[in-house]
C-alpha atoms as a PDB file:
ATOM      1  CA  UNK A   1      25.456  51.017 -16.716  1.00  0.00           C
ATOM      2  CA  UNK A   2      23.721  52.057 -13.146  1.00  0.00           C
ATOM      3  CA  UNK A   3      20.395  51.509 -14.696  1.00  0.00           C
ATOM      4  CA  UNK A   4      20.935  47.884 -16.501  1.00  0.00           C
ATOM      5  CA  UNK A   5      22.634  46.866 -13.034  1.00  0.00           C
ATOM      6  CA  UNK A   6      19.299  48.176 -11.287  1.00  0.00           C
ATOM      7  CA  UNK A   7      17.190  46.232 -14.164  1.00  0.00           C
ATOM      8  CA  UNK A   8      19.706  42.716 -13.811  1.00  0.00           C
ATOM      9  CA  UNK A   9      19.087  42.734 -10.080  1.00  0.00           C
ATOM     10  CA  UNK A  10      15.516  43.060 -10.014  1.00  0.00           C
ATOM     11  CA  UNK A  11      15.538  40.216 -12.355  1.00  0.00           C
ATOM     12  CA  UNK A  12      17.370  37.746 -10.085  1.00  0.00           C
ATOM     13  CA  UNK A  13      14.900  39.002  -6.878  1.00  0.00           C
ATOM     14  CA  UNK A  14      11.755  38.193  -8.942  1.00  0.00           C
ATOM     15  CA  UNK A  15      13.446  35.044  -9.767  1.00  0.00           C
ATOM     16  CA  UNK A  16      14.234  33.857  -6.026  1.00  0.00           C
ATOM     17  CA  UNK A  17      11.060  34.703  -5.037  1.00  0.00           C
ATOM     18  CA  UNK A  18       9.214  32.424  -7.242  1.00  0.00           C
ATOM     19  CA  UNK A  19      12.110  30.118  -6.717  1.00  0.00           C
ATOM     20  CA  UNK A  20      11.107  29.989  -3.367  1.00  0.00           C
ATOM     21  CA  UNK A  21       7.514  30.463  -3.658  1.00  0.00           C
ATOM     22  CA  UNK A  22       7.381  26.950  -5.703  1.00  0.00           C
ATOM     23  CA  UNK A  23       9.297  25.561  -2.997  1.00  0.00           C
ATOM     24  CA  UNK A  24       6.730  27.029  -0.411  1.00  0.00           C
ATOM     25  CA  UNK A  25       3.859  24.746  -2.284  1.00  0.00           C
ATOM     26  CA  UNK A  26       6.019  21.895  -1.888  1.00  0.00           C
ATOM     27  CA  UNK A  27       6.600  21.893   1.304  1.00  0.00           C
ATOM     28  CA  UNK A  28       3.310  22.789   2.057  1.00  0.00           C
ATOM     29  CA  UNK A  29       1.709  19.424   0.255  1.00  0.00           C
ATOM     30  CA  UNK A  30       4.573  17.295   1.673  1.00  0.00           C
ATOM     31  CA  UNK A  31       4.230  18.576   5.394  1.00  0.00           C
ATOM     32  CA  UNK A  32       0.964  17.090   5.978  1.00  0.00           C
ATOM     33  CA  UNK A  33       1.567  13.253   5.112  1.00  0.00           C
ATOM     34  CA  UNK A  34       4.812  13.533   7.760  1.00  0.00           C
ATOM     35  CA  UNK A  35       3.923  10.067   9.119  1.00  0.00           C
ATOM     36  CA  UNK A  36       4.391   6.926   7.358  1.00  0.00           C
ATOM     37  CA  UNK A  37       1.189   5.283   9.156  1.00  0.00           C
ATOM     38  CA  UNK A  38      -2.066   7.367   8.412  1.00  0.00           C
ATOM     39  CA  UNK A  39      -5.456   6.711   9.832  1.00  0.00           C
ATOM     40  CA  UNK A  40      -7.698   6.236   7.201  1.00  0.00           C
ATOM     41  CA  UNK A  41     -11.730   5.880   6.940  1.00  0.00           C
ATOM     42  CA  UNK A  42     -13.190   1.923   7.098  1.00  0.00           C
ATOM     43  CA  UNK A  43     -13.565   1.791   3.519  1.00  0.00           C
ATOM     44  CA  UNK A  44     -11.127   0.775   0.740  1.00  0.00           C
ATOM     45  CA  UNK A  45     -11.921   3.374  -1.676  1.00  0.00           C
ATOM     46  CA  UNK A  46     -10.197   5.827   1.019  1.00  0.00           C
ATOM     47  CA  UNK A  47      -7.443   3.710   1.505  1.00  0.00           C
ATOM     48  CA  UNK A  48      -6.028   3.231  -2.415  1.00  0.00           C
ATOM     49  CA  UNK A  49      -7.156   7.158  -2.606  1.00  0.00           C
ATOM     50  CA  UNK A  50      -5.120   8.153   0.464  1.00  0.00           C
ATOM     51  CA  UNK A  51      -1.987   5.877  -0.274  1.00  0.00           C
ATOM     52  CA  UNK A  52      -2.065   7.178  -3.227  1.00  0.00           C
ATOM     53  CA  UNK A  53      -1.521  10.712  -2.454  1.00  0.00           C
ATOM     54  CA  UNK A  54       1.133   9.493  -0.038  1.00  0.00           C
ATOM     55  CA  UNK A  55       3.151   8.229  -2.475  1.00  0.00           C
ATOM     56  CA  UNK A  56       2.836  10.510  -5.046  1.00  0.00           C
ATOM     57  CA  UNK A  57       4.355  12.794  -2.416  1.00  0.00           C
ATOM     58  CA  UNK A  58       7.072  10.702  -1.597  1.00  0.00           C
ATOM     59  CA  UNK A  59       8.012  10.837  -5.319  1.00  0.00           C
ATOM     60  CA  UNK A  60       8.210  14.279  -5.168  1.00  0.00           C
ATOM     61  CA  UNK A  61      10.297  14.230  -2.226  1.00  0.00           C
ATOM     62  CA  UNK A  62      13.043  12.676  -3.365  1.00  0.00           C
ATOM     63  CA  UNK A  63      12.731  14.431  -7.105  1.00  0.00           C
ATOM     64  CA  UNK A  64      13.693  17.100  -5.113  1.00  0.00           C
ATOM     65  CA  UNK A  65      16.418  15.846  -3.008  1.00  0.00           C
ATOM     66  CA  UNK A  66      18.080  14.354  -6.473  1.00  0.00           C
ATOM     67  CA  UNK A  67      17.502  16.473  -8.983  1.00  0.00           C
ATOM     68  CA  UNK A  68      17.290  20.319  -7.083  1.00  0.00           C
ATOM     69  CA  UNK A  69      19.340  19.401  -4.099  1.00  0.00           C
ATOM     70  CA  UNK A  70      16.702  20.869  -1.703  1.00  0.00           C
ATOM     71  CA  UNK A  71      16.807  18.736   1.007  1.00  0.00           C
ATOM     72  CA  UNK A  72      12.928  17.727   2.559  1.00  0.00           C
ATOM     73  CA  UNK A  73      11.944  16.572   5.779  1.00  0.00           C
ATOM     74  CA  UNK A  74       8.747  15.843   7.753  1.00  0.00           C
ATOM     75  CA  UNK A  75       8.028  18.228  11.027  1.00  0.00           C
ATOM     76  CA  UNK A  76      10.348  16.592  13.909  1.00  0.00           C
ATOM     77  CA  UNK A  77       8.775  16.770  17.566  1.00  0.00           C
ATOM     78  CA  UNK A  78      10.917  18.721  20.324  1.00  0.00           C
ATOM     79  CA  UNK A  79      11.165  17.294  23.769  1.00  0.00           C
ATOM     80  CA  UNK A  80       9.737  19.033  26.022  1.00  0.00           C
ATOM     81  CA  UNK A  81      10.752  19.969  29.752  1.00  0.00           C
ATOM     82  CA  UNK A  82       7.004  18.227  30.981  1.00  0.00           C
ATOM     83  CA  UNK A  83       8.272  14.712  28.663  1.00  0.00           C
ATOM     84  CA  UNK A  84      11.501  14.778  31.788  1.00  0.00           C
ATOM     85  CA  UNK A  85       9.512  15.132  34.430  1.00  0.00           C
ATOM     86  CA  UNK A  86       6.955  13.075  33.845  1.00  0.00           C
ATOM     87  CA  UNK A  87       9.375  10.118  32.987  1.00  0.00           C
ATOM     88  CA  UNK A  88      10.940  11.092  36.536  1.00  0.00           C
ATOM     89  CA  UNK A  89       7.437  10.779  37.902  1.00  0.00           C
ATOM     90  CA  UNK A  90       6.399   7.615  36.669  1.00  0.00           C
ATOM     91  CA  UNK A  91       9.469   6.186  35.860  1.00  0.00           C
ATOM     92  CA  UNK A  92       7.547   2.995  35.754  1.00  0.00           C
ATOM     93  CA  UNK A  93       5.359   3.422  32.812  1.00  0.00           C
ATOM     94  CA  UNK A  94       8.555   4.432  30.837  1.00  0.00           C
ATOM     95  CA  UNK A  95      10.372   1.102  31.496  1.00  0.00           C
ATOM     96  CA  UNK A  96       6.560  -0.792  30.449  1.00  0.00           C
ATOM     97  CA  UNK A  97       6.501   0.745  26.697  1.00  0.00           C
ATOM     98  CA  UNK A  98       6.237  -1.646  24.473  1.00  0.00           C
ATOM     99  CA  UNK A  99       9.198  -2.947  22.400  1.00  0.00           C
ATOM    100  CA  UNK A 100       8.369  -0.867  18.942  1.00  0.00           C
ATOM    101  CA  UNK A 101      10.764  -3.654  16.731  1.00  0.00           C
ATOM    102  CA  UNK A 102       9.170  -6.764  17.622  1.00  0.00           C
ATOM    103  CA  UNK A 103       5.272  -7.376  17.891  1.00  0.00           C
ATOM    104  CA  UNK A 104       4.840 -11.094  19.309  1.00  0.00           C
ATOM    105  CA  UNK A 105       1.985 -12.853  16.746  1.00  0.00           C
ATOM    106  CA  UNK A 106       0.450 -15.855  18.697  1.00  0.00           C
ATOM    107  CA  UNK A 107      -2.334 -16.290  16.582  1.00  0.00           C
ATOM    108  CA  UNK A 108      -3.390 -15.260  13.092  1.00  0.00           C
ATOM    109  CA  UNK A 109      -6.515 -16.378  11.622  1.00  0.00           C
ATOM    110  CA  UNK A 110      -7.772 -15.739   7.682  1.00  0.00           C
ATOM    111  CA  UNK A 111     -11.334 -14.081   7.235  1.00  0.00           C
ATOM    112  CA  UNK A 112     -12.821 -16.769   4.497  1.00  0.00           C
ATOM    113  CA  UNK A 113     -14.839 -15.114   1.769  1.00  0.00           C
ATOM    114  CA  UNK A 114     -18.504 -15.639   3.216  1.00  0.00           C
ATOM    115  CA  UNK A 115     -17.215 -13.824   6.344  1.00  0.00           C
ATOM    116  CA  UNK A 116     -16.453 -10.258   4.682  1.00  0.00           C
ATOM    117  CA  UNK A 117     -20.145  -9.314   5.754  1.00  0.00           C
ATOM    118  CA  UNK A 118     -19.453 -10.311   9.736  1.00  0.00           C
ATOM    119  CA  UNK A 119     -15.932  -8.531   9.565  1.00  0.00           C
ATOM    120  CA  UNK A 120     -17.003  -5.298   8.472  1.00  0.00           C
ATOM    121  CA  UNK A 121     -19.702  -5.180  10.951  1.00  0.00           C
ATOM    122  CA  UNK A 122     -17.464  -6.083  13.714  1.00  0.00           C
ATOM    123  CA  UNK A 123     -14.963  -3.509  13.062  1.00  0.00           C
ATOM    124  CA  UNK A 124     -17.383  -1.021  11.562  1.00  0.00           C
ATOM    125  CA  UNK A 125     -15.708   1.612  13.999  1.00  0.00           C
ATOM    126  CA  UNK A 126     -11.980   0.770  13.509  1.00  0.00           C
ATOM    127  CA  UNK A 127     -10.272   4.363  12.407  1.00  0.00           C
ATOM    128  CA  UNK A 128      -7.535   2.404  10.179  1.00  0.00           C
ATOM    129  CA  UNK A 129      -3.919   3.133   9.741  1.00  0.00           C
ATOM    130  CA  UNK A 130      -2.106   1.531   6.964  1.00  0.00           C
ATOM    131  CA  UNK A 131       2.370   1.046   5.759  1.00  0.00           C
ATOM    132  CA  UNK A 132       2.962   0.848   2.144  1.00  0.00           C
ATOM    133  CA  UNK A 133       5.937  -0.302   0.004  1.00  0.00           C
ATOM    134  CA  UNK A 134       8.154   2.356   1.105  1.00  0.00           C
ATOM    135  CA  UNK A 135      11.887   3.263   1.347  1.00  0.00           C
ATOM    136  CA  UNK A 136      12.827   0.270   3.217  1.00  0.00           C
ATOM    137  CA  UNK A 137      15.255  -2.123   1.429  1.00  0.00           C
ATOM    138  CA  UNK A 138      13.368  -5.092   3.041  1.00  0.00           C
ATOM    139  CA  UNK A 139      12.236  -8.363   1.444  1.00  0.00           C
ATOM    140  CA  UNK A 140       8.136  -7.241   2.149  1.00  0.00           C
ATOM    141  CA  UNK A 141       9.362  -3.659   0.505  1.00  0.00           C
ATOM    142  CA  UNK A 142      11.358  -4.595  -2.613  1.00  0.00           C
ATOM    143  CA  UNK A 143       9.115  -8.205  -3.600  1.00  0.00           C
ATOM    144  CA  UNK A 144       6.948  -7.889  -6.758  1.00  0.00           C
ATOM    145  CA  UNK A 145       3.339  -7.988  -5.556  1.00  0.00           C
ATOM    146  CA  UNK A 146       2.320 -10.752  -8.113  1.00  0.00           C
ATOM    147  CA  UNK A 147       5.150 -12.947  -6.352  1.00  0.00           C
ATOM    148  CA  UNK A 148       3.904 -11.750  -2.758  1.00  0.00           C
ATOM    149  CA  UNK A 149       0.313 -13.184  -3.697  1.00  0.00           C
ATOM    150  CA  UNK A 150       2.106 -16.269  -4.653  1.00  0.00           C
ATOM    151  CA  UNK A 151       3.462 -16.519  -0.997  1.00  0.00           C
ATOM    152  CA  UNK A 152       0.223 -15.282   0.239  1.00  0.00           C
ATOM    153  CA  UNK A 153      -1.518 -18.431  -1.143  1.00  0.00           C
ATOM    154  CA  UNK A 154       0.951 -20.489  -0.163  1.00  0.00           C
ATOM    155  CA  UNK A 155       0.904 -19.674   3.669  1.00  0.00           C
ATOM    156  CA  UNK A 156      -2.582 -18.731   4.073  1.00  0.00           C
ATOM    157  CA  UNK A 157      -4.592 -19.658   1.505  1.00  0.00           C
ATOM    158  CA  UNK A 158      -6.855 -17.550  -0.814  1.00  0.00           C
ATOM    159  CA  UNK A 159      -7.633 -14.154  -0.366  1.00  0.00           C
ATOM    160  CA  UNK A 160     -10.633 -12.782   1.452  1.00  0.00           C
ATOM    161  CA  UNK A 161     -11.543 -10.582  -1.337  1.00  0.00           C
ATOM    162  CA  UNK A 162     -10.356 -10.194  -4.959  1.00  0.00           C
ATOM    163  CA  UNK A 163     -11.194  -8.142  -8.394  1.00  0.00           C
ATOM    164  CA  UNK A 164     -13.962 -10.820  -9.205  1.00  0.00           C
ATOM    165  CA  UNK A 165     -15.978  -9.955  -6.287  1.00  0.00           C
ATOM    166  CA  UNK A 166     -15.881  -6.522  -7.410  1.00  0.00           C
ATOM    167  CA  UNK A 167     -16.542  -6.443 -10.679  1.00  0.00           C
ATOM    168  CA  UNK A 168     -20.248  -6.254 -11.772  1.00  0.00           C
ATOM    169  CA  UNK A 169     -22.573  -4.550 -14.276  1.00  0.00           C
ATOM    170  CA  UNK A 170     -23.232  -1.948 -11.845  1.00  0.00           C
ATOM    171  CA  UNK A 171     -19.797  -1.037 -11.217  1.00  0.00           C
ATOM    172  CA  UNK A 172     -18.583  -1.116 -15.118  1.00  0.00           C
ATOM    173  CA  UNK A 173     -21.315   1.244 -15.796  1.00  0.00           C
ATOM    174  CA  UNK A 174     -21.009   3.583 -12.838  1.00  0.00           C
ATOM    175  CA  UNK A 175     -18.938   7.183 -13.581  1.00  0.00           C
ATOM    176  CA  UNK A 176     -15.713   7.408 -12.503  1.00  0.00           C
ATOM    177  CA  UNK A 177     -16.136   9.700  -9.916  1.00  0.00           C
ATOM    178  CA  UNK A 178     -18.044   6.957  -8.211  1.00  0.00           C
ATOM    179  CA  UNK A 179     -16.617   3.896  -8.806  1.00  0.00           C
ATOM    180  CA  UNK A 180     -14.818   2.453  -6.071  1.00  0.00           C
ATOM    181  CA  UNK A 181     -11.105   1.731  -6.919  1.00  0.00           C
ATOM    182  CA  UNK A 182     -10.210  -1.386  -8.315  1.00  0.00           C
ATOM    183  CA  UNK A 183      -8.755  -3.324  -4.957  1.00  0.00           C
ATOM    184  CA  UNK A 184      -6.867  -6.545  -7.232  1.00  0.00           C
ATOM    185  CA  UNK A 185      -6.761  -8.448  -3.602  1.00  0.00           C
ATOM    186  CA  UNK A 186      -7.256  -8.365   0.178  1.00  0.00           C
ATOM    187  CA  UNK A 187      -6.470 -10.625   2.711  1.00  0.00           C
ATOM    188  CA  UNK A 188      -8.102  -9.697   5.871  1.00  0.00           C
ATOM    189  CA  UNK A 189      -7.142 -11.225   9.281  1.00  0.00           C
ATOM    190  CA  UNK A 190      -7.789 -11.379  12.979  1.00  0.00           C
ATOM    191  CA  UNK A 191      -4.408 -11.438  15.033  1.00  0.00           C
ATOM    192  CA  UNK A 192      -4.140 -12.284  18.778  1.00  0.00           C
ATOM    193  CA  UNK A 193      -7.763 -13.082  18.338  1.00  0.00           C
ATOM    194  CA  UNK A 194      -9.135  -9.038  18.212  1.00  0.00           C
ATOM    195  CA  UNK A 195      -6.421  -7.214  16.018  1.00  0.00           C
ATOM    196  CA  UNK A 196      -8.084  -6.836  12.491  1.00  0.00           C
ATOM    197  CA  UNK A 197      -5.506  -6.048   9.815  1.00  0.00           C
ATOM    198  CA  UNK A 198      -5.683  -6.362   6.151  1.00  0.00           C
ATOM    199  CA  UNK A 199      -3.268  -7.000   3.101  1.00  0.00           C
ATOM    200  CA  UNK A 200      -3.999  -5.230   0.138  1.00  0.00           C
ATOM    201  CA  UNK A 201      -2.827  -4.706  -3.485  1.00  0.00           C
ATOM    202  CA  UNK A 202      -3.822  -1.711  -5.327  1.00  0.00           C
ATOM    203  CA  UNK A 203      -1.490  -1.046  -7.238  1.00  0.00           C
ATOM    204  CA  UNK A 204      -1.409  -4.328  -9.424  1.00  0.00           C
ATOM    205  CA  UNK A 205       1.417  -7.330 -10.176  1.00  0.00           C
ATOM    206  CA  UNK A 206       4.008  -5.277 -11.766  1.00  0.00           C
ATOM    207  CA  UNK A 207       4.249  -3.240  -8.434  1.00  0.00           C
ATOM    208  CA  UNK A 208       6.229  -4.265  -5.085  1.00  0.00           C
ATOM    209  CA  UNK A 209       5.220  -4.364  -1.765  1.00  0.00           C
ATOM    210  CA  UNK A 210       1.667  -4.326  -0.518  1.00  0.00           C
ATOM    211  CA  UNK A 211      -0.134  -2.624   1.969  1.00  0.00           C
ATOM    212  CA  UNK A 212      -0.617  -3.130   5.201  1.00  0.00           C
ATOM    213  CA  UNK A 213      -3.676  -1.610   7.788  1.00  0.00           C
ATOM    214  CA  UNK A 214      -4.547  -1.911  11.024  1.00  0.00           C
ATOM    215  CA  UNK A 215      -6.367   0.048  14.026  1.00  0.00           C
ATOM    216  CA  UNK A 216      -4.604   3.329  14.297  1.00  0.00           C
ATOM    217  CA  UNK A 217      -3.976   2.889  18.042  1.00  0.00           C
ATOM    218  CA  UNK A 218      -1.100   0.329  16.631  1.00  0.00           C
ATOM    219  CA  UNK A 219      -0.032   2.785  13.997  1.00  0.00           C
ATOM    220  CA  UNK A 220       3.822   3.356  15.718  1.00  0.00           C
ATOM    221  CA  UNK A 221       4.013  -0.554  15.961  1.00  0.00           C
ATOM    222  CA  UNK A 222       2.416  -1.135  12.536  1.00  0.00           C
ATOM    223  CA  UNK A 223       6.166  -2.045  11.121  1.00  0.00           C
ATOM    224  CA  UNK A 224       6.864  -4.445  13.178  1.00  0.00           C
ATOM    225  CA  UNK A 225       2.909  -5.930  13.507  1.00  0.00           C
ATOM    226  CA  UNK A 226       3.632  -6.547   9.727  1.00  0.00           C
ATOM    227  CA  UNK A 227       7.235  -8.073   9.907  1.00  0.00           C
ATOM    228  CA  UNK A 228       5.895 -10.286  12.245  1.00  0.00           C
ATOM    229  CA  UNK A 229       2.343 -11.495  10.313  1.00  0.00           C
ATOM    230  CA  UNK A 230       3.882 -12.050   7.058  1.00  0.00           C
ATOM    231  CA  UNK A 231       7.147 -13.535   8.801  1.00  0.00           C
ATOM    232  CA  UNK A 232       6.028 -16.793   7.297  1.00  0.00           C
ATOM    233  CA  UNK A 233       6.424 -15.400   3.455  1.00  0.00           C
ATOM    234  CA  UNK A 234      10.378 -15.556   3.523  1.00  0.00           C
ATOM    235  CA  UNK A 235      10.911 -18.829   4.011  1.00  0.00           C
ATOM    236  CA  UNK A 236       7.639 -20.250   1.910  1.00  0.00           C
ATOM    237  CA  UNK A 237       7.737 -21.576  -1.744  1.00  0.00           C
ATOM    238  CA  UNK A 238       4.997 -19.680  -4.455  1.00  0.00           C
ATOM    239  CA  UNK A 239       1.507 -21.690  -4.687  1.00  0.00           C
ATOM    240  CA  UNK A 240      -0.070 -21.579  -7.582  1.00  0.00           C
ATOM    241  CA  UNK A 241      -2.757 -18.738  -7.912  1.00  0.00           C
ATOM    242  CA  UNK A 242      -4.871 -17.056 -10.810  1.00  0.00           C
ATOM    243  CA  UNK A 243      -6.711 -13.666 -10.575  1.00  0.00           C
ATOM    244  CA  UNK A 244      -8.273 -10.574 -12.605  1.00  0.00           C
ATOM    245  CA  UNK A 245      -6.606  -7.677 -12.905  1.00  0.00           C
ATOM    246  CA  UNK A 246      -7.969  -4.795 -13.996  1.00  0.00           C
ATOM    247  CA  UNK A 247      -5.522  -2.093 -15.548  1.00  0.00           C
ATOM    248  CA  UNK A 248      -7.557   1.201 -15.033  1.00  0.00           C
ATOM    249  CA  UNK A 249      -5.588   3.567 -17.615  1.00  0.00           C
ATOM    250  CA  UNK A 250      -6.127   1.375 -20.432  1.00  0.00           C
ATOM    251  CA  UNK A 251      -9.670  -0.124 -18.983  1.00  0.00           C
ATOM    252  CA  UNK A 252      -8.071  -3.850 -20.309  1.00  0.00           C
ATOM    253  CA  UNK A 253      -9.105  -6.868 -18.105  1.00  0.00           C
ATOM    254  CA  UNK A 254      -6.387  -9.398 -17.445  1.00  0.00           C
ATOM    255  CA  UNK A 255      -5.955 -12.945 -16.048  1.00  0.00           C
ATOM    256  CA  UNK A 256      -2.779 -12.838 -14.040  1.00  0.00           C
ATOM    257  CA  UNK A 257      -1.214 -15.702 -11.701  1.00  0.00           C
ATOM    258  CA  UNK A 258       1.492 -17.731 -11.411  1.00  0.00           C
ATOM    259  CA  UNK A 259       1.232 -21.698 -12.772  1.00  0.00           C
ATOM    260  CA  UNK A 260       3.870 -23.354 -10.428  1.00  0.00           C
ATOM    261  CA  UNK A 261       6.892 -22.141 -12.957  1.00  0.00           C
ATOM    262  CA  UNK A 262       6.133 -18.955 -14.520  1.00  0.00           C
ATOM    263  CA  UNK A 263       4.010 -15.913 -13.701  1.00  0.00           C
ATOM    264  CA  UNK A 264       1.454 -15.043 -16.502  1.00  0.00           C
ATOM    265  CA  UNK A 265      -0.541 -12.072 -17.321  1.00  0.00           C
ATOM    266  CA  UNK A 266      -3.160 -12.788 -20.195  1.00  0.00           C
ATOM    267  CA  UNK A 267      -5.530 -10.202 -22.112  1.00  0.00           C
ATOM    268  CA  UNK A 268      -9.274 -11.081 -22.196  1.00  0.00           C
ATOM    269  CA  UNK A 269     -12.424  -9.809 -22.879  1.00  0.00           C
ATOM    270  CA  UNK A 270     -14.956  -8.443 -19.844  1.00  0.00           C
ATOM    271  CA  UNK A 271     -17.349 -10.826 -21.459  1.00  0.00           C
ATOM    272  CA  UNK A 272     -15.048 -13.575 -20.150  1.00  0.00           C
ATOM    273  CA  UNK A 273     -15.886 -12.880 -16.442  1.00  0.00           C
ATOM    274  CA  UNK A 274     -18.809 -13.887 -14.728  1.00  0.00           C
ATOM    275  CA  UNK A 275     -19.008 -11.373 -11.849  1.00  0.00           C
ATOM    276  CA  UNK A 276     -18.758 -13.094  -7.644  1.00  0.00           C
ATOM    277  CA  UNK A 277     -16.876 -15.616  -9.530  1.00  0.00           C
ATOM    278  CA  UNK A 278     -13.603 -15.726  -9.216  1.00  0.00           C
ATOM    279  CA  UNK A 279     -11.349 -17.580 -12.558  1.00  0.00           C
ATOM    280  CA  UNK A 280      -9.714 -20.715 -12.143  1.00  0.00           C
ATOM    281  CA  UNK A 281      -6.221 -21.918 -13.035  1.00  0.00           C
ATOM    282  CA  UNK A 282      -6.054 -23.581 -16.786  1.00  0.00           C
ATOM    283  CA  UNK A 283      -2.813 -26.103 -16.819  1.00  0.00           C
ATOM    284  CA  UNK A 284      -2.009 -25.076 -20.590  1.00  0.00           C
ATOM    285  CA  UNK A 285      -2.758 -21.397 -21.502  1.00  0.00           C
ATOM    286  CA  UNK A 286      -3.294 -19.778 -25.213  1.00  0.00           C
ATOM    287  CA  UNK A 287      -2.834 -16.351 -26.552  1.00  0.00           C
ATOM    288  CA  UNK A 288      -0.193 -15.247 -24.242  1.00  0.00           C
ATOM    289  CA  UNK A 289       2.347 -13.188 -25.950  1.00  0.00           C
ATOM    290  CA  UNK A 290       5.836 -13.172 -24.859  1.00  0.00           C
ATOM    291  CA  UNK A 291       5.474  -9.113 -23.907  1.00  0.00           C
ATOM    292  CA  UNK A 292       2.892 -10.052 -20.892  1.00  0.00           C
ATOM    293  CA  UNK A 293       4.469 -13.585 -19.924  1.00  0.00           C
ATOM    294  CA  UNK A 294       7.612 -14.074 -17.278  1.00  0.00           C
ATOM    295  CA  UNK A 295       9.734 -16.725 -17.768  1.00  0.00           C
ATOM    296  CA  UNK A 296      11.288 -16.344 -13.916  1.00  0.00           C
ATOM    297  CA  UNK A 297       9.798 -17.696 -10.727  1.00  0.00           C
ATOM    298  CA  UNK A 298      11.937 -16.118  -8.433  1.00  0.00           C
ATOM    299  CA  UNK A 299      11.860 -12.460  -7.438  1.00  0.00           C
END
């Protein structure tokens, strides 16, 4: 009896230890990405890589809040005795903070498509930031992308960039490991005439929410620097739009858009795209099968 007691409880020790060492590696991916605004490199490879990996670790997150009931937070900063002071010293810079809700947008203009080459060498130094679809039960959060783009074009026009710039015989052909993630749009803009941001998908139609990126010294105001950009998207009505989409785990090329009543998503052939071109919007469409067609406007 002594001896199967002895032999049970070493059981249930070895258990709780890797019980707890699994929860160690957890906590240990999840600690890093504590912010919900991460500087990222210049280029857009790094940022679909890096949000990415962000989300996949907010997914774990809350698979184990849910399902294991082990609760999860990111690191908390402690006030410290010198934050007192210093507000006692200078209680002047305190009251000047900026308001981190609102961020007043005077002006907002579109980079066209022929001035990609002129942004990127202008900001060639910006260490980027970027907010993704996240928790947030807001209308930019919770939207379908596809219908976002709709709003996009309806408010600013067409995108800066899009798949069809992308795509080329060089890029098909290149390995994997190489090729730079398929980016299915980006609007890039200049606010207050010197704040660069960009709005990307790259995630595809079927997802919701879009990303948003900025310099990283606006990373704690990057929330409301977004709210207050795409402010005109609530209150707009879809325009008509038409792009390639390019669904990586099956390597299928798509036509997706929306026609003025329904949003589409078509199969075609790679054959069918003429690379720096971008498609254009057909009033009566063929081949679409009711399994990648929506019959609702609204989302």
């Amino acid at each position: 009896m002594h001896v199967a007691s002895s032999i049970q409880q070493g059981r249930w020790v070895v258990r709780m230890w890797l019980l707890l060492g699994s929860v160690g590696i957890v906590l240990g991916a999840l600690l890093p990405a504590s912010g919900w605004a991460q500087p990222t490199p210049a280029d857009s490879l790094s940022l679909a890589e890096r949000y990415r990996a962000v989300r996949f670790q907010a997914l774990v997150q809350q698979f184990l809040e849910e399902r294991r009931g082990v609760p999860v937070r990111p690191p908390r900063a402690l006030r410290a005795q010198g934050d007192s002071i210093a507000a006692t010293r200078h209680p002047d810079k305190r009251a000047a903070a900026p308001d981190q809700r609102s961020f007043p947008v005077t002006d907002v203009r579109r980079v066209r498509d022929l001035e990609r080459t002129w942004f990127r060498e202008r900001y060639a130094d910006v260490e980027w930031s970027f907010l993704g679809a996240g928790t947030r039960v807001t209308f930019f959060d919770t939207t379908r992308t596809r219908a976002l783009r709709a709003y996009l074009e309806a408010a600013f026009g067409e995108p800066t960039r899009t798949m069809a710039e992308l795509y080329s015989n060089a890029w098909r052909r290149a390995p994997d490991s190489t090729r730079e993630e398929p980016i299915q749009f980006e609007y890039w803009f200049i606010v207050n005439d010197s704040i660069p941001v960009r709005v990307s998908d790259v995630n595809g139609p079927a997802e919701r929410g879009v990303i948003v990126s900025t310099r990283r010294q606006y990373r704690d105001r990057l929330l409301a620097l977004r709210n207050g950009l795409l402010a005109p998207l609530r209150g707009g009505r879809p325009a008509p739009y038409v792009d390639y989409y390019y669904e990586d785990e099956t390597r299928r090329w798509y036509r997706v858009g929306y026609d003025g009543e329904t949003y589409f998503r078509e199969r075609i052939s790679r054959f069918d795209i003429t690379p720096g071109r971008r498609p254009a919007l057909e009033t009566s469409r063929t081949g679409t099968s009711s399994s990648e067609s929506s019959s609702s406007a609204s989302e």
